[in-house]
C-alpha atoms as a PDB file:
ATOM      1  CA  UNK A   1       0.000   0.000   0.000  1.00  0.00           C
ATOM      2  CA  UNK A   2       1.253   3.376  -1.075  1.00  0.00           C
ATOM      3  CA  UNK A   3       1.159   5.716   1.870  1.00  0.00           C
ATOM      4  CA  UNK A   4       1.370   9.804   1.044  1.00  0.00           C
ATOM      5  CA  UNK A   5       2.842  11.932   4.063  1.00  0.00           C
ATOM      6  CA  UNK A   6       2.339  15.687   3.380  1.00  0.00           C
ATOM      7  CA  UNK A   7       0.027  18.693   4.736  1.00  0.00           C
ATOM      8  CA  UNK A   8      -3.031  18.928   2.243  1.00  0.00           C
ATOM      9  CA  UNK A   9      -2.796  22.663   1.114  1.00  0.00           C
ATOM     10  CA  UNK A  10       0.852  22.170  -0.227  1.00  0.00           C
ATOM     11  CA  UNK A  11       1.270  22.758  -3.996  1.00  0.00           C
ATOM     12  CA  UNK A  12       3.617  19.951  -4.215  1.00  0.00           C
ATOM     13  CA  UNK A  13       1.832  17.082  -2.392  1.00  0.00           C
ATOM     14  CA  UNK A  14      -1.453  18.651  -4.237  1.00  0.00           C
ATOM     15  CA  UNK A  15       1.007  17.685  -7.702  1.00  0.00           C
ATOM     16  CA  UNK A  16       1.959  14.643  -6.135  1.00  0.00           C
ATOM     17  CA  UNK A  17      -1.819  13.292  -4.648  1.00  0.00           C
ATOM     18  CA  UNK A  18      -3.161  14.723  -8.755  1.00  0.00           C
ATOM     19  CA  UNK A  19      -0.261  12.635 -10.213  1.00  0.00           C
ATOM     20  CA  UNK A  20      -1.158   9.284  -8.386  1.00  0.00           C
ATOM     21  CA  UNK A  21      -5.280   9.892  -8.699  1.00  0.00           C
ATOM     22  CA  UNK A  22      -4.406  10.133 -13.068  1.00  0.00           C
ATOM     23  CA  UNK A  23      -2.581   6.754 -13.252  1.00  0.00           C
ATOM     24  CA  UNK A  24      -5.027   5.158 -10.923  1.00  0.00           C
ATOM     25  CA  UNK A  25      -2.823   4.293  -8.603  1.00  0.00           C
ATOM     26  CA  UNK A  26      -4.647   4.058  -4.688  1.00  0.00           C
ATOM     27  CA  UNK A  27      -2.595   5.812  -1.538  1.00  0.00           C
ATOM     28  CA  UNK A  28      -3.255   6.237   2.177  1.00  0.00           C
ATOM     29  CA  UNK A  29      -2.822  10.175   2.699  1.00  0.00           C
ATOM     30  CA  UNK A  30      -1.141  11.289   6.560  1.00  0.00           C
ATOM     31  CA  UNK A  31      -1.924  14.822   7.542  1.00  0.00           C
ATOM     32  CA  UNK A  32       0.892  16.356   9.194  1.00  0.00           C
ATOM     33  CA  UNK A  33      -1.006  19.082  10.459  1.00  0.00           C
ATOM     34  CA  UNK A  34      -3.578  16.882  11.721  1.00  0.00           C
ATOM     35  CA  UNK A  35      -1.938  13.807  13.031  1.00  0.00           C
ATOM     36  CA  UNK A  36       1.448  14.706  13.290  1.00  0.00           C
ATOM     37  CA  UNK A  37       4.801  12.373  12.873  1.00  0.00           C
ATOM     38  CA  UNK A  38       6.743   9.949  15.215  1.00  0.00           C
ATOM     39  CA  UNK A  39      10.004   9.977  15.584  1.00  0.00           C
ATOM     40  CA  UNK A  40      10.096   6.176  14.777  1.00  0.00           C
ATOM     41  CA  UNK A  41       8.952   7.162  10.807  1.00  0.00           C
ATOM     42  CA  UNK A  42      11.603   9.968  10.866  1.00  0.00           C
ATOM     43  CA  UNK A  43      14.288   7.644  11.648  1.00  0.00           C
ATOM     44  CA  UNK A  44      12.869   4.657   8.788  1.00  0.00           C
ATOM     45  CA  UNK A  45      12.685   7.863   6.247  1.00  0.00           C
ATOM     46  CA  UNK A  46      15.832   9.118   7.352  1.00  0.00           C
ATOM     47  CA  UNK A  47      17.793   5.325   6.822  1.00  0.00           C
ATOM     48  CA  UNK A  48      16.355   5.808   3.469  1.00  0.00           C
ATOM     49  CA  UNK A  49      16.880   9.235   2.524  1.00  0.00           C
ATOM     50  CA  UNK A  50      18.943  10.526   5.408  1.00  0.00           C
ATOM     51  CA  UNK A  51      18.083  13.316   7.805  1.00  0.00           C
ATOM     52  CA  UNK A  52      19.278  16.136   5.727  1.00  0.00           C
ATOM     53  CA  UNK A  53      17.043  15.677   2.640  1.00  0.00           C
ATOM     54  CA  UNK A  54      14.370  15.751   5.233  1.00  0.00           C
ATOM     55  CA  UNK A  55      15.092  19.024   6.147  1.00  0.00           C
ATOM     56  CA  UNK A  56      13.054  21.658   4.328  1.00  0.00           C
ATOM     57  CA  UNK A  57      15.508  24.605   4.326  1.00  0.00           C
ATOM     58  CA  UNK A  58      14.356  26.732   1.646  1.00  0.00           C
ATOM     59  CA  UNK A  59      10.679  26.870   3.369  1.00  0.00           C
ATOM     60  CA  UNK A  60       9.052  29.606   5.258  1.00  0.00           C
ATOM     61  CA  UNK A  61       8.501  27.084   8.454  1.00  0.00           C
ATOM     62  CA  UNK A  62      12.520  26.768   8.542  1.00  0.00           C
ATOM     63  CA  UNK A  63      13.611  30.603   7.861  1.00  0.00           C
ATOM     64  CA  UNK A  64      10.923  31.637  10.561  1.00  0.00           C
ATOM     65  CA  UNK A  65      12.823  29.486  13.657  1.00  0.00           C
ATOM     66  CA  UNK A  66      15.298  30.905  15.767  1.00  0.00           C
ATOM     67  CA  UNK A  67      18.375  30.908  14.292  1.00  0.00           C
ATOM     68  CA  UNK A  68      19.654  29.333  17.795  1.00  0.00           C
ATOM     69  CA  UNK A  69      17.153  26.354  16.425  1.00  0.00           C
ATOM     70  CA  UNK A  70      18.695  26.465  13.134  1.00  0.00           C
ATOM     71  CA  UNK A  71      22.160  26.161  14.138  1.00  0.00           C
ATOM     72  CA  UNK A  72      21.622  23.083  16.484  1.00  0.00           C
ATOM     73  CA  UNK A  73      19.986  20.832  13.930  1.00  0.00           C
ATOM     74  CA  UNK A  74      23.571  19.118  13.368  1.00  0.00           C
ATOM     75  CA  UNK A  75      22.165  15.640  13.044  1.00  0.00           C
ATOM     76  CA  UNK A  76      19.154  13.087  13.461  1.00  0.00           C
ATOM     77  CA  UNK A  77      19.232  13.345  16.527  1.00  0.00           C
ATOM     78  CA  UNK A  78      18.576  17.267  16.636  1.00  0.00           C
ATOM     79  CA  UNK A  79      16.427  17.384  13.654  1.00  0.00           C
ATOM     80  CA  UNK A  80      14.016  15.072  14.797  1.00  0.00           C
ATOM     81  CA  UNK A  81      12.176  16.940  17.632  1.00  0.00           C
ATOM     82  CA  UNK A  82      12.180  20.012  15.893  1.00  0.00           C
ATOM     83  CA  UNK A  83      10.485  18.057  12.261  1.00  0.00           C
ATOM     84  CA  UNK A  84       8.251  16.616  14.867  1.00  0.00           C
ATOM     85  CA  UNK A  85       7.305  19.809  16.522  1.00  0.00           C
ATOM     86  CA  UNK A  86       7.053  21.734  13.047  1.00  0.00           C
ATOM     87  CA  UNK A  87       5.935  19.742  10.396  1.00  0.00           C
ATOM     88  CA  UNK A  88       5.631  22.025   8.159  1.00  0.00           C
ATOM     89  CA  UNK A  89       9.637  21.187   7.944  1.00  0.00           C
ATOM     90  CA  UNK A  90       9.777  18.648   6.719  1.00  0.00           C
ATOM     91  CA  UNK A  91       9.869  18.266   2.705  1.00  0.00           C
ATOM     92  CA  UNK A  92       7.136  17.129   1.309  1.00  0.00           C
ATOM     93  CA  UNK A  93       5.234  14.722   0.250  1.00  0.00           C
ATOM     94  CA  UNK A  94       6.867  12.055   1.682  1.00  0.00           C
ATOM     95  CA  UNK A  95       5.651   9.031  -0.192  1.00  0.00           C
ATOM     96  CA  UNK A  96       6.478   5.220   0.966  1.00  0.00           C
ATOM     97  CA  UNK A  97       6.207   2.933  -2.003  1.00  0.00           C
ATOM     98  CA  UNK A  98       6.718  -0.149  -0.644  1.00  0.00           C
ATOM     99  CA  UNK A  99       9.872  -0.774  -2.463  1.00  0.00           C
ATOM    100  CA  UNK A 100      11.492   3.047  -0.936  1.00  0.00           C
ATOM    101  CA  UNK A 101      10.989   6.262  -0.300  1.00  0.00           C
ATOM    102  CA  UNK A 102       9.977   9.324  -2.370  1.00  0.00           C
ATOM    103  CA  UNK A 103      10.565  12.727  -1.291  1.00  0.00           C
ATOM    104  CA  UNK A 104       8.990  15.638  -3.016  1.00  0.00           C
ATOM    105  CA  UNK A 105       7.394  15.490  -6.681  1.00  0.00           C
ATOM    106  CA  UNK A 106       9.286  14.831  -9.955  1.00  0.00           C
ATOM    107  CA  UNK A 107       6.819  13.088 -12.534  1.00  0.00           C
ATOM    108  CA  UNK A 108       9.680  10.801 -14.078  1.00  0.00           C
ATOM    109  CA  UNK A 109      11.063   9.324 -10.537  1.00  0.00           C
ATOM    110  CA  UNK A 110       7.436   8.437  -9.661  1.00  0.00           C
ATOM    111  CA  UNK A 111       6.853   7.304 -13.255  1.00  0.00           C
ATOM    112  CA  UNK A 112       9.643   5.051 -12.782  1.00  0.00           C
ATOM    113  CA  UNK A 113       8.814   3.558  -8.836  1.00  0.00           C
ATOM    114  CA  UNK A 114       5.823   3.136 -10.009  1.00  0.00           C
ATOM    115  CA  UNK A 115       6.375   1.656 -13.462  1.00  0.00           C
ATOM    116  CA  UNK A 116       3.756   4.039 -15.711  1.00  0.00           C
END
């Protein structure tokens, strides 16, 4: 079972979510905003992807912390309670395939996961 991680107003995951509906194929979708994330999926994404890609650093969410914030997310182990805390962090969608990971939206690496 595809499961898509992402906050429901975001222009990406809205790609993403319109990408999967046109070649049919059916996803689980996890509010951030609503339901939050567990430091338990962090840690399986981030063995996958590592912790940096998960890091949203060209969003809003991230230039609005504290620069104190900022400069102690040095590893997992820092960056986890603050994605947890703000969500809106982390890059999105997050999209488990069953066979990996996808992070963000790019039509020809889902076209290839997903074989369309």
């Amino acid at each position: 079972m595809v499961k898509v991680y992402g906050i429901k107003n975001c222009s990406t995951v809205k790609k993403a979510l319109d990408w999967l509906d046109g070649h049919q194929i059916s996803y689980e979708f996890h509010d951030f905003k609503k339901w939050g994330i567990d430091e338990e999926r962090l840690r399986v994404w981030s063995d996958v992807v590592g912790w940096e890609a998960l890091v949203n650093k060209r969003g809003t969410t991230w230039k609005q912390l504290d620069p104190g914030v900022q400069q102690r997310v040095v590893d997992a182990q820092t960056a986890f309670p603050v994605l947890m805390e703000k969500t809106s962090i982390i890059k999105r969608p997050v999209v488990e395939t069953g066979n990996g990971v996808l992070l963000g939206f790019d039509e020809a690496r889902y076209a290839e996961a997903f074989g369309v």
